[in-house]
Protein backbone atom coordinates (compact mmCIF):
# COMPACT_ATOMS: atom_id res chain seq x y z
CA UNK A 1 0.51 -46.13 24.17
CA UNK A 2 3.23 -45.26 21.45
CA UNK A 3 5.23 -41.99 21.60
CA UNK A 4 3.32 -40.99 17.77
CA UNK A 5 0.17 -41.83 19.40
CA UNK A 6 0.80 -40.07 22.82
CA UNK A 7 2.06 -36.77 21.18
CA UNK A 8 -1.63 -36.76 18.58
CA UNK A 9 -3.88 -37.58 22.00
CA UNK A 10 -2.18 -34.13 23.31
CA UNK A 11 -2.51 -32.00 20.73
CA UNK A 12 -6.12 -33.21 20.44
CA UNK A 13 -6.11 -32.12 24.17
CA UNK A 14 -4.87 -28.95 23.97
CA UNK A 15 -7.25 -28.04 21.00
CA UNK A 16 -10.50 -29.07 23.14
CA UNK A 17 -8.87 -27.25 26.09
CA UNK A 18 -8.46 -23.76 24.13
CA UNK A 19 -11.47 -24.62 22.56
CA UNK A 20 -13.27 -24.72 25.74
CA UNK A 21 -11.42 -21.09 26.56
CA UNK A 22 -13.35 -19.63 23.91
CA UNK A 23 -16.17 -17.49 24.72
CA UNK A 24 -19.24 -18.52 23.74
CA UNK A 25 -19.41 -18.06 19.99
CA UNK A 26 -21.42 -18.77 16.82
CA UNK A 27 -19.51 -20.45 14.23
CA UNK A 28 -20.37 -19.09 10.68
CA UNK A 29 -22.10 -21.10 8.41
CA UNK A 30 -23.80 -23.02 11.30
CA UNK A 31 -27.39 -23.02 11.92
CA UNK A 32 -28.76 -20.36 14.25
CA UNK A 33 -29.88 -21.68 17.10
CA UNK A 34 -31.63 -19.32 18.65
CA UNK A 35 -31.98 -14.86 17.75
CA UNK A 36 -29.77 -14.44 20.84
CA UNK A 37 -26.62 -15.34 18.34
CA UNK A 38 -27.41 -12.53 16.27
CA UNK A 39 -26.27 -14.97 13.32
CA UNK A 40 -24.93 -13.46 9.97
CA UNK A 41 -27.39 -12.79 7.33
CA UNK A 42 -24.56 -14.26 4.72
CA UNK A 43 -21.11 -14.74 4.91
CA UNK A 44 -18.32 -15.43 2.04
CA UNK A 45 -14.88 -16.43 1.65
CA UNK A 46 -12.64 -13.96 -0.53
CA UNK A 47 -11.22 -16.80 -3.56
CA UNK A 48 -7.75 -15.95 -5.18
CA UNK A 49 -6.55 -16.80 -8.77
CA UNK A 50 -5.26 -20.52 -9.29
CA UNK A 51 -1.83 -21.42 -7.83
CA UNK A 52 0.20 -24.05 -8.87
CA UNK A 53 1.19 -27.36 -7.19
CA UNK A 54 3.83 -25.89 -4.53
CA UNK A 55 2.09 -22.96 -3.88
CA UNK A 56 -0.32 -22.43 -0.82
CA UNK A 57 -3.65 -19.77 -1.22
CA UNK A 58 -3.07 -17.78 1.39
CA UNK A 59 -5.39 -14.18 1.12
CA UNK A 60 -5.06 -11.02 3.47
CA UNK A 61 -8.09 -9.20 4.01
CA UNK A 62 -7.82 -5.33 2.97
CA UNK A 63 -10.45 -3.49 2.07
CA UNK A 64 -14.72 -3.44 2.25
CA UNK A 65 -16.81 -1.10 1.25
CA UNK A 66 -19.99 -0.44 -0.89
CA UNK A 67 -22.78 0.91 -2.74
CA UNK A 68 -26.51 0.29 -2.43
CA UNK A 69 -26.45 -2.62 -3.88
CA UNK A 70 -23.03 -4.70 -4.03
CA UNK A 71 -20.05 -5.25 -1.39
CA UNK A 72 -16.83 -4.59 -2.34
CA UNK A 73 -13.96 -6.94 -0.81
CA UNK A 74 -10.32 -6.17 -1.70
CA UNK A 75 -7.42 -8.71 -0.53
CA UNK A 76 -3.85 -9.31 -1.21
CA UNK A 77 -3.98 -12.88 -2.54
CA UNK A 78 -0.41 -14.31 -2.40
CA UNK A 79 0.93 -17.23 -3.98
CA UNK A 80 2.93 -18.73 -1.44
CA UNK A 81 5.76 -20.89 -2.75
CA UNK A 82 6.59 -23.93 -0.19
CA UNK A 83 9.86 -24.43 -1.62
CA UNK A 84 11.41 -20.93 -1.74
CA UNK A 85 8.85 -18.40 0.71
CA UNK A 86 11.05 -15.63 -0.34
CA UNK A 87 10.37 -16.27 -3.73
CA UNK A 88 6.53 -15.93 -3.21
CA UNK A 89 4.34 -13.70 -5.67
CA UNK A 90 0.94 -12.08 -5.32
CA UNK A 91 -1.81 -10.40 -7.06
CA UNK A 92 -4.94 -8.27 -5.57
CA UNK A 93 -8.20 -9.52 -5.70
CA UNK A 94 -11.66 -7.25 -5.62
CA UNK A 95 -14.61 -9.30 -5.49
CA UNK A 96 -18.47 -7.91 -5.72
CA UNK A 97 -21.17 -9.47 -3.75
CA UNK A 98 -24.91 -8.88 -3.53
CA UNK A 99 -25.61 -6.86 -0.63
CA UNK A 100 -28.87 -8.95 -0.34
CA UNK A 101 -27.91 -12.18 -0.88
CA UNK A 102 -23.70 -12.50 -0.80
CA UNK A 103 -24.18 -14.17 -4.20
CA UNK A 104 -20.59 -13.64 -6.27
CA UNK A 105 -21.31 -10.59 -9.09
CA UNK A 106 -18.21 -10.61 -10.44
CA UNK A 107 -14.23 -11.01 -9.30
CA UNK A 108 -10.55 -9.23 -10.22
CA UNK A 109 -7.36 -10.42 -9.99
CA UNK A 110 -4.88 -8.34 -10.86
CA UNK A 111 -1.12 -9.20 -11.28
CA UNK A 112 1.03 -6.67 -12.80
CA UNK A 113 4.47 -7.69 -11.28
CA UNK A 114 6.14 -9.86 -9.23
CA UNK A 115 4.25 -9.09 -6.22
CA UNK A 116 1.17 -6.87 -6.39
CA UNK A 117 -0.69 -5.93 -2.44
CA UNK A 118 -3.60 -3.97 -2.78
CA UNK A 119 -3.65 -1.27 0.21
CA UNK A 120 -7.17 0.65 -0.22
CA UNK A 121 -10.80 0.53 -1.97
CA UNK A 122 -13.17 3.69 -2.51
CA UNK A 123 -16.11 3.92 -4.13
CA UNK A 124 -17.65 6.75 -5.56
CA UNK A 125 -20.52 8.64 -4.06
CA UNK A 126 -23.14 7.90 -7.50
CA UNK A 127 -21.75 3.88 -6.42
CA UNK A 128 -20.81 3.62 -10.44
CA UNK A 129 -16.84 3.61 -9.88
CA UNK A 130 -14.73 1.30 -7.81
CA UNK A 131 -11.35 2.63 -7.22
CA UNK A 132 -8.32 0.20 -6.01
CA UNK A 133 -5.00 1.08 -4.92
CA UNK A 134 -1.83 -0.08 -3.63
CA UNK A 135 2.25 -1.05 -4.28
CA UNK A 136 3.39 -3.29 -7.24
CA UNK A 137 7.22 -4.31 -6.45
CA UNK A 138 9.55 -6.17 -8.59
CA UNK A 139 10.07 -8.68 -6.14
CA UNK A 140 9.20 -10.46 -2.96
CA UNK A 141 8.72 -7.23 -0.53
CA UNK A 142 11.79 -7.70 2.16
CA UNK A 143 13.94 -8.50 -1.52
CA UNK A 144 12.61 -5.64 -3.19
CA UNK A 145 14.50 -2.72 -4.90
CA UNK A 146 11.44 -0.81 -6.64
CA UNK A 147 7.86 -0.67 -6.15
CA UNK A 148 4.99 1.52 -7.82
CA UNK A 149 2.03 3.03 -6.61
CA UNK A 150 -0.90 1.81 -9.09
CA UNK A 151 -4.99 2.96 -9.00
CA UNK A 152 -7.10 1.35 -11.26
CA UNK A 153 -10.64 2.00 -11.77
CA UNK A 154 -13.31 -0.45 -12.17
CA UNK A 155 -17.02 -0.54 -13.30
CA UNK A 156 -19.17 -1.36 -10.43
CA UNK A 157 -21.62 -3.09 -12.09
CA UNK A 158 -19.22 -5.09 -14.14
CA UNK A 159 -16.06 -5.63 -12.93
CA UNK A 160 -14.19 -3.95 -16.34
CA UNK A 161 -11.58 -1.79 -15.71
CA UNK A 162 -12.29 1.56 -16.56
CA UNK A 163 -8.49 2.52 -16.30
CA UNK A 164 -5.22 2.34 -14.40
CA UNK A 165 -2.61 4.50 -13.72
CA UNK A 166 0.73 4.21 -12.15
CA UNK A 167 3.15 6.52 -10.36
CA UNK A 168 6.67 6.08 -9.63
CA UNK A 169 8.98 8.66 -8.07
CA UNK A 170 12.08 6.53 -8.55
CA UNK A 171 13.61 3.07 -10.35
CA UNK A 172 15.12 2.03 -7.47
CA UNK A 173 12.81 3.63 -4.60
CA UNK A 174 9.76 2.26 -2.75
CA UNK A 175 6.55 4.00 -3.82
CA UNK A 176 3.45 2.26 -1.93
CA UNK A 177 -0.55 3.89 -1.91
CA UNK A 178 -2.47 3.48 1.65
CA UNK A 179 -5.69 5.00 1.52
CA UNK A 180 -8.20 6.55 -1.75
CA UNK A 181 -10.92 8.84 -0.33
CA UNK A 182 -12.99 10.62 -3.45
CA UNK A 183 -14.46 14.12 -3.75
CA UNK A 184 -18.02 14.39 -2.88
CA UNK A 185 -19.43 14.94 -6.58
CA UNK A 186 -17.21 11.80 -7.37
CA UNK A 187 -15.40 13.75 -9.94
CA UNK A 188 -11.98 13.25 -8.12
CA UNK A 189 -10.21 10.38 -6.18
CA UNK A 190 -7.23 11.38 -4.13
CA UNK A 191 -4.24 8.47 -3.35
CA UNK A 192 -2.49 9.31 -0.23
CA UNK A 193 0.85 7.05 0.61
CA UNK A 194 4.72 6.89 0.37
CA UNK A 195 8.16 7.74 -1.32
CA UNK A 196 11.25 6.87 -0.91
CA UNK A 197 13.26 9.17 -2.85
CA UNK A 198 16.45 8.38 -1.65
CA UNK A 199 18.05 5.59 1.18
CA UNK A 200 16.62 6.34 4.40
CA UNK A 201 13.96 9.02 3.62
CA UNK A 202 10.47 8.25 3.87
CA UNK A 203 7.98 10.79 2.57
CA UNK A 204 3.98 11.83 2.33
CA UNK A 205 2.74 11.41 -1.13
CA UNK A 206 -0.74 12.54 -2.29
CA UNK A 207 -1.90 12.05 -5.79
CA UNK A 208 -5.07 13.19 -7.24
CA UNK A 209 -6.54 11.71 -10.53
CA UNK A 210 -9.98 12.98 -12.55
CA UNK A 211 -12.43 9.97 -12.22
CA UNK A 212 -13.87 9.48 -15.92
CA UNK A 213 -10.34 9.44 -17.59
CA UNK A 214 -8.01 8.67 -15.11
CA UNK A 215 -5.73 12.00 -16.09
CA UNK A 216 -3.45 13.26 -13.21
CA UNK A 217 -4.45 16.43 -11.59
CA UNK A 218 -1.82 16.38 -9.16
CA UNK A 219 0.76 15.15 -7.07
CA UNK A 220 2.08 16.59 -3.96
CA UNK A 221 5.33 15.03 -1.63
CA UNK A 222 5.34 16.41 2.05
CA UNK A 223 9.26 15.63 3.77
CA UNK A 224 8.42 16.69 6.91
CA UNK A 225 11.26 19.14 8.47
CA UNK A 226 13.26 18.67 5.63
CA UNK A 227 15.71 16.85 7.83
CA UNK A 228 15.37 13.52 6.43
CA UNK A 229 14.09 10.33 7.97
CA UNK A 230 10.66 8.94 8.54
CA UNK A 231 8.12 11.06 7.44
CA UNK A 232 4.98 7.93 6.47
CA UNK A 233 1.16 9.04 6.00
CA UNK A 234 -0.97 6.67 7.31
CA UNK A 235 -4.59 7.88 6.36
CA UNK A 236 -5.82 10.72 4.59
CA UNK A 237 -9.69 12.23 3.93
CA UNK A 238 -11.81 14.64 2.03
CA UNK A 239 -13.54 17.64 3.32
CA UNK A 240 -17.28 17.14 3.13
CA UNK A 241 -17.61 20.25 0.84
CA UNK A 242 -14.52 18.75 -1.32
CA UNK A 243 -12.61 21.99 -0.80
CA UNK A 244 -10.05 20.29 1.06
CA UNK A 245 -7.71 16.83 1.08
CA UNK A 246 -5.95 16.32 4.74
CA UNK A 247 -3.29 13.77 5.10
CA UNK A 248 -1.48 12.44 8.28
CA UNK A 249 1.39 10.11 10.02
CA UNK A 250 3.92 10.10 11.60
CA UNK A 251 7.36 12.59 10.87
CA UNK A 252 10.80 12.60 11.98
CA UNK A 253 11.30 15.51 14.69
CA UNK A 254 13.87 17.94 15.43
CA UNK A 255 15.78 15.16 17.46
CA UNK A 256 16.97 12.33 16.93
CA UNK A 257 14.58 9.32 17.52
CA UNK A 258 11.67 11.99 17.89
CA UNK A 259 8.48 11.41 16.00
CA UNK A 260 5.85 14.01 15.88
CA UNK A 261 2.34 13.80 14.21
CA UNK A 262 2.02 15.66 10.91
CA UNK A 263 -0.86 16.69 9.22
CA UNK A 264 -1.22 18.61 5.92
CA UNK A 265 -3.99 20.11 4.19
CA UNK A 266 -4.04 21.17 0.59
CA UNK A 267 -6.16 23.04 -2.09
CA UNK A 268 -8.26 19.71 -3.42
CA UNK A 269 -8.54 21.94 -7.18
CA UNK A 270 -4.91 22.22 -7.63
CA UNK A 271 -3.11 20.69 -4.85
CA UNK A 272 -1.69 23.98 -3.13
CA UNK A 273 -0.42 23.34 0.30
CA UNK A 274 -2.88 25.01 2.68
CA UNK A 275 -1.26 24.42 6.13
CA UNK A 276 0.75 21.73 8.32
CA UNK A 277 -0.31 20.94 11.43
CA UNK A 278 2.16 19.17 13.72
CA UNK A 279 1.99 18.22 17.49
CA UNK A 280 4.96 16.71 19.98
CA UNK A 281 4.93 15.82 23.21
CA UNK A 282 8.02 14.39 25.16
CA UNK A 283 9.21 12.28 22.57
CA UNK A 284 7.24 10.12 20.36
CA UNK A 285 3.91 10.93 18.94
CA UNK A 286 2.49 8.58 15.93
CA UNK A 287 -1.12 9.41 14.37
CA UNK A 288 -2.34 6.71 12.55
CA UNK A 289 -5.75 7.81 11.69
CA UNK A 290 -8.26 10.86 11.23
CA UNK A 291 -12.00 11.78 10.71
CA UNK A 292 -13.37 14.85 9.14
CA UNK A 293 -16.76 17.20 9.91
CA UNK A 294 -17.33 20.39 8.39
CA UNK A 295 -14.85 22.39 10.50
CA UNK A 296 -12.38 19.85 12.08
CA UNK A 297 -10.11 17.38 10.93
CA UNK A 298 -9.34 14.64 14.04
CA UNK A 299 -6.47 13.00 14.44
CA UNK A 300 -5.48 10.22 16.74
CA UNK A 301 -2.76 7.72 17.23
CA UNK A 302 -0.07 7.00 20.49
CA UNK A 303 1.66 9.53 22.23
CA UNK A 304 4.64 8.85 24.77
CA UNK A 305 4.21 9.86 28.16
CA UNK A 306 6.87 7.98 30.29
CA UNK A 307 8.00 7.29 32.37
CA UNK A 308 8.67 3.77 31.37
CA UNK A 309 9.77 2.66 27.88
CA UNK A 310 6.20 1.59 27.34
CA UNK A 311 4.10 4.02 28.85
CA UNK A 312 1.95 5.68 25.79
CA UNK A 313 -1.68 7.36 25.83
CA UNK A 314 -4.16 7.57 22.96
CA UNK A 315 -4.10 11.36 22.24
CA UNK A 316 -6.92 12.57 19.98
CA UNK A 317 -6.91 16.37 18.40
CA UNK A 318 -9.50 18.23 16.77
CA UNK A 319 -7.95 20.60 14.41
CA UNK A 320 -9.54 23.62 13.15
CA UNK A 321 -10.53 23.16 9.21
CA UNK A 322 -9.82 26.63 8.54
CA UNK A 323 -5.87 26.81 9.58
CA UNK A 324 -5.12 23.34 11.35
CA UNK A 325 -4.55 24.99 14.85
CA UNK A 326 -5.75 22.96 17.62
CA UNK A 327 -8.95 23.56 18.97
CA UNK A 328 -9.18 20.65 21.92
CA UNK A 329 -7.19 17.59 22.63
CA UNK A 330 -7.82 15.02 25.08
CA UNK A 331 -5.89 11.58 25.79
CA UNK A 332 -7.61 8.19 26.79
CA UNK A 333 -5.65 4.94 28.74
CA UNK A 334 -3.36 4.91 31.85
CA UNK A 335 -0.37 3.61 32.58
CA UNK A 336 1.24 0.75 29.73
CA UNK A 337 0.61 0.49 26.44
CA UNK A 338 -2.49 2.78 24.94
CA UNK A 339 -2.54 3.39 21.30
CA UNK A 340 -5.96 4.09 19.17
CA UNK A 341 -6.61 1.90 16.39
CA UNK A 342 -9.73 3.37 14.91
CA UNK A 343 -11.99 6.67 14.81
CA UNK A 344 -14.84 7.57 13.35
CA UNK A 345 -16.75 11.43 13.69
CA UNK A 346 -20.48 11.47 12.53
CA UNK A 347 -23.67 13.68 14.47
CA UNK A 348 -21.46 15.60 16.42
CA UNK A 349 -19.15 13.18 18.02
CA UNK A 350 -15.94 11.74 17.66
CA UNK A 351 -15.19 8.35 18.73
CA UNK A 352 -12.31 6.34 19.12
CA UNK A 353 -11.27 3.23 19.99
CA UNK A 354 -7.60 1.81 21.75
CA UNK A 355 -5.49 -1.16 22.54
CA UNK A 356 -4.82 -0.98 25.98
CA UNK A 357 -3.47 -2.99 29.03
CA UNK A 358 -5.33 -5.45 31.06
CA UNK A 359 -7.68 -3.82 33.61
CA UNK A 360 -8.24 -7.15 36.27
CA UNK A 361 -6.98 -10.05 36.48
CA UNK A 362 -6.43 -12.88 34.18
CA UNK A 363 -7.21 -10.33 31.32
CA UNK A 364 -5.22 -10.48 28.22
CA UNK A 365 -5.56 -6.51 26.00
CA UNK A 366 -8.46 -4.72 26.24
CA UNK A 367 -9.95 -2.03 24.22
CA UNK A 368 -11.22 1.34 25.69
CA UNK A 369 -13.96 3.26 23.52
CA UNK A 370 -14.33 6.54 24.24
CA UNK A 371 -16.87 9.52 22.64
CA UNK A 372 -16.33 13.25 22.80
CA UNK A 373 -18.16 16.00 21.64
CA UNK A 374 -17.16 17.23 18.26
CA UNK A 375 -17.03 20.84 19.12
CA UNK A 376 -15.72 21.10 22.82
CA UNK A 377 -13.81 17.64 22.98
CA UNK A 378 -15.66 17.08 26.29
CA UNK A 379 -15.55 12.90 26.84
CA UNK A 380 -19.24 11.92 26.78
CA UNK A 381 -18.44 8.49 27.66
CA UNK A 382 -16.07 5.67 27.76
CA UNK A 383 -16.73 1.82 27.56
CA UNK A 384 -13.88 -0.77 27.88
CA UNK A 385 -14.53 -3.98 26.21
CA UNK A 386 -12.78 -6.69 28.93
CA UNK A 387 -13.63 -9.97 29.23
CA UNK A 388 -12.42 -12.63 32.21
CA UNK A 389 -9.85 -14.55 30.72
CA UNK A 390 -9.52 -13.02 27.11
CA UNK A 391 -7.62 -10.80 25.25
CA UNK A 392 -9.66 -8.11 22.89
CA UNK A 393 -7.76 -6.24 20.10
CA UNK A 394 -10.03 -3.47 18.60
CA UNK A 395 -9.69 -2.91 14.87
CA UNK A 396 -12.12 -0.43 13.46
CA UNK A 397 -15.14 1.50 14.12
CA UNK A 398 -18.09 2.42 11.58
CA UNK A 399 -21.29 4.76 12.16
CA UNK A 400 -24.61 3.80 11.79
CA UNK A 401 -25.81 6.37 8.90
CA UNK A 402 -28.94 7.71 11.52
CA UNK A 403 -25.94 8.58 13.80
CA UNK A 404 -27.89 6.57 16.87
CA UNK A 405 -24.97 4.22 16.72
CA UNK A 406 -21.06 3.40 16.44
CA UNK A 407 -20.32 -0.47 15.83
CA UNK A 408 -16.69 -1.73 16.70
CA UNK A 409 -14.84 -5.11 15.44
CA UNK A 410 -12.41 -6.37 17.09
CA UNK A 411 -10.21 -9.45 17.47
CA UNK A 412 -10.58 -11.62 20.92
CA UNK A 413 -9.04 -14.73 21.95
CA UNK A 414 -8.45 -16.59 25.29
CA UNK A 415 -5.84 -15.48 27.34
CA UNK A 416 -3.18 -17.86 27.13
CA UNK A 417 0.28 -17.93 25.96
CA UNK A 418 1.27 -19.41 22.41
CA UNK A 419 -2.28 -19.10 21.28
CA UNK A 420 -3.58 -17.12 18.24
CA UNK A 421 -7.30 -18.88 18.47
CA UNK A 422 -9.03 -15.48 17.43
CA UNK A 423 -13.18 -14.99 17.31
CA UNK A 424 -14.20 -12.09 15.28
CA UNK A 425 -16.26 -9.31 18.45
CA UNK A 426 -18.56 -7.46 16.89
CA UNK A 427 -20.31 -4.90 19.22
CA UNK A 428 -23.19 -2.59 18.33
CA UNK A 429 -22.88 0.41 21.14
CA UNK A 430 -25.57 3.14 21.69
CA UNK A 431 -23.65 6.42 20.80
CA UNK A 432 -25.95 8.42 23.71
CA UNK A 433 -24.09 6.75 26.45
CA UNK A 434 -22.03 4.08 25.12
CA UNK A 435 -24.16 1.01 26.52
CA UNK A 436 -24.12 -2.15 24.32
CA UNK A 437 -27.41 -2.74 21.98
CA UNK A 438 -25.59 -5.90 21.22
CA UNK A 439 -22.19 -8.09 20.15
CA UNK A 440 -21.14 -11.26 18.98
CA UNK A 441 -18.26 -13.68 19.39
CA UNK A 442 -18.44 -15.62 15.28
CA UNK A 443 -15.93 -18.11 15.18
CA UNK A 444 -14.51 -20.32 11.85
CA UNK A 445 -14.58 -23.55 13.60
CA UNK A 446 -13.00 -25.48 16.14
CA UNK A 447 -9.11 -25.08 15.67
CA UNK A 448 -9.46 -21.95 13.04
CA UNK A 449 -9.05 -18.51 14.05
CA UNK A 450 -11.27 -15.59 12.74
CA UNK A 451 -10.16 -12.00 13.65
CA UNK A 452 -12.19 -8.98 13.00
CA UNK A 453 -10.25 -6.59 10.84
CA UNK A 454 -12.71 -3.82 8.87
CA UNK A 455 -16.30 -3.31 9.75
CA UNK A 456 -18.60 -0.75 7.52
CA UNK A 457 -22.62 -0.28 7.45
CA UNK A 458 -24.97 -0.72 4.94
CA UNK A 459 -26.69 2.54 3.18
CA UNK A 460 -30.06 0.98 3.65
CA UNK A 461 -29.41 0.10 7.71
CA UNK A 462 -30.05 -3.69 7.18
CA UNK A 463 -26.36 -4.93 7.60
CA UNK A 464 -23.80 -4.79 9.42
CA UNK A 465 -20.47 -5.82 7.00
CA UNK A 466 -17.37 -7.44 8.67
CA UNK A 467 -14.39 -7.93 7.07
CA UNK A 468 -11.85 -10.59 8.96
CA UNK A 469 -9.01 -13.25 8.33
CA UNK A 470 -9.24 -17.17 8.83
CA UNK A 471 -6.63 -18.74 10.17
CA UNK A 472 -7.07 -22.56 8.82
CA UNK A 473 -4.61 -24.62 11.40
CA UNK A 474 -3.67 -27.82 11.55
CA UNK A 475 -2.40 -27.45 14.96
CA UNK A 476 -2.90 -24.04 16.59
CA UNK A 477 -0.33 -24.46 18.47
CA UNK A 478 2.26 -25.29 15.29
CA UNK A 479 4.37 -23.40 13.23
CA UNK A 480 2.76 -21.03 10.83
CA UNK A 481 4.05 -22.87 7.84
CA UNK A 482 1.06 -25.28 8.20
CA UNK A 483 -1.68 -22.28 8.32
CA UNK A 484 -3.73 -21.53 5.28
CA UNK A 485 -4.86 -17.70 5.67
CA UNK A 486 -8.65 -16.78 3.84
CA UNK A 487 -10.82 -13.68 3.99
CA UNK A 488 -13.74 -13.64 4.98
CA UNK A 489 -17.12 -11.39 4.37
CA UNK A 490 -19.98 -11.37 6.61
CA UNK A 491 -23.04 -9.83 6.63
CA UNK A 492 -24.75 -9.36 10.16
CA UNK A 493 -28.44 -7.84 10.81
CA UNK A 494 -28.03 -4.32 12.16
């Protein structure tokens, strides 16, 4: 046989080996073969603007969320230029979908500058305003000198922008939005993310804007210790009365190489700072994300407990509303790598979800999910999601809105080296004891990957709403200059 013709029968090979790796999985846009596939009700891929001849469609999944009647997908839809990568644009891209039916309602693409990423999508409590945010820079990212931090608000219904507004602390500074959260009456929307004011200084920045005209209320920079450094917010959320906006991250501590995690409340009316909240263990602590009840505000992220260079615990605190002192903490994984990834507090719990290390053998990651009670932090349960063979990277977590429920995505793959081959998890677990009502491997077809990125329910219970990425290879096992990246929506029956 010929060396060209040799080399083709392995890859071929190696594709129907990992393929046969895979758990069993339901690709979308297949026929469902039986109800035991819990098959998607609809699924759609997120479409960018029209490139040009060089230029590859490749488009990151963001942002979902939604009304009562339409799904909102954001994604950063970059132009990628074969010729020159580093010369590569982008625009964002927020597309409406029937809740019902995944039919198209209407699509925005956005381009303001040489390379616009969308970072966060809101919308407001009436379900009349869609609110988008992220960074504009004035060049390819890693090239960059400047970079904005733009909200724009669109129409729901119709897609027209209602406004736009941008913010920039500095010409020659990096100024990037993470997260919009709105007031409860929908009269506000609140833009949590970065500055860089100066080389080497990272700070908090949390902007508040009135929703019908788009007017500034506010803006508010936290530096941490005032000793320089990293101080980056990471999520941020509105107290249920709208009384109060919280922010978090992580910020430089009183050492050197220390990080400690940092969370600020302020006054939402006028953006007075209420109280910081900050907690430190041994060395690093990082929160990346927090829920809210009427009297709490929980944080979670990785905390460094030693005594190896790896060895970090998921460490969850409930602080007190009132003041931000700490009413309970707890900490979930064992030795290795533990980190949470998502949580989510509804009906009196708080639950959170973790990369973590194998648990038996042949396992790749695993994900631990653990529930404690909102007012005591006692651990009600905890469920690891572990499969023989496969590695499981949990993503995000979402409520069901009769509390009864708490539905994780995640990404899982087969356990084997130089392979991204991702199926989108999907997991429905009963929040009582943490059992599972019932999950799903959904693939994008033999030699694609699909990973599981945002997951969000629908107000009327019917659907379950994924958001993930497609991977389109040519060879999974090739460089990534051959993949083609898409977004992908899917709506699964609750």
């Amino acid at each position: 046989m010929p060396r060209d013709q040799r080399r083709i029968a392995i890859g071929v090979f190696i594709i129907l080996a990992i393929a046969a790796l895979r758990a069993a999985a339901h690709t979308v846009g297949s026929p469902c073969l039986s109800t035991a596939e819990h098959c998607e009700r609809w699924s759609q891929t997120v479409q960018g603007p029209p490139r040009s001849a060089n230029e590859r469609p490749d488009n990151f999944p963001i942002a979902i969320a939604m009304n009562s009647t339409t799904v909102f997908a954001g994604a950063t839809a970059v132009n990628f230029n074969l010729d020159d990568p580093y010369s590569s644009s982008a625009s964002w891209t927020l597309t409406a979908y029937d809740l019902s039916t995944g039919l198209e309602r209407w699509h925005a693409f956005r381009k303001s500058r040489v390379y616009d990423s969308l970072h966060g999508v809101a919308v407001s409590p009436d379900g009349r305003t869609v609110i988008a945010t992220g960074g504009v820079y004035d060049n390819f990212p890693v090239s960059a000198t400047d970079s904005r931090i733009v909200t724009v608000a669109y129409d729901a219904a119709t897609g027209t922008e209602l406004w736009s507004q941008s913010w920039d602390n500095s010409s020659s500074g990096i100024d990037n939005a993470v997260a919009a959260a709105f007031s409860p009456d929908g009269r506000f929307v609140y833009i949590g993310g970065i500055t860089m004011p100066t080389p080497g200084q990272i700070d908090y920045v949390t902007i508040a804007y009135d929703v019908a005209r788009g007017k500034q209320r506010w803006v508010r920079t936290y530096r941490g210790l005032g000793n320089g450094g990293t101080n980056s917010l990471f999520d941020m959320a509105v107290s249920p009365d709208g009384n109060q906006v919280y922010v978090t991250g992580e910020s430089a501590g009183a050492k050197e190489y220390e990080l400690d995690y940092a969370t600020v409340a302020y006054d939402a009316r006028n953006g007075r700072q209420l109280w910081v909240s900050r907690q430190d263990t041994k060395f690093v602590d990082r929160a990346f994300c927090l829920a809210v009840d009427q009297d709490h505000v929980f944080v979670t992220g990785d905390s460094y407990t030693g005594p190896s260079g790896g060895d970090y615990q998921a460490r969850t605190v409930a602080l007190r509303a009132r003041d931000g002192s700490v009413a309970w903490q707890q900490r979930l994984g064992g030795t290795g790598y533990n980190g949470a990834t998502a949580i989510a507090a509804a009906a009196g719990r708080v639950v959170v979800t973790t990369q973590s290390p194998s648990t038996g053998t042949g396992e790749g990651l695993t994900a631990l999910t653990a529930a404690y009670d909102a007012v005591t932090g006692q651990e009600l349960w905890v469920t690891p999601l572990a499969e023989p063979f496969r590695s499981q990277l949990a993503r995000d977590l979402a409520f069901s809105n009769d509390g009864t429920r708490v539905y994780l995505v995640a990404s899982s793959r087969p356990n084997v080296p130089d392979t991204a081959l991702y199926d989108q998890e999907v997991i429905a677990y009963n929040l009582a004891d943490g059992s599972a009502v019932w999950s799903v491997h959904l693939d994008s077809g033999i030699g694609n990957a699909l990973t599981g990125e945002k997951v969000r329910v629908a107000p009327d219970e019917k659907s379950v709403l994924t958001l993930g990425q497609i991977t389109r290879s040519a060879n999974p096992l090739g460089p990534a200059n051959q993949d083609i990246y898409d977004s992908l929506v899917i709506a699964l029956p609750r």
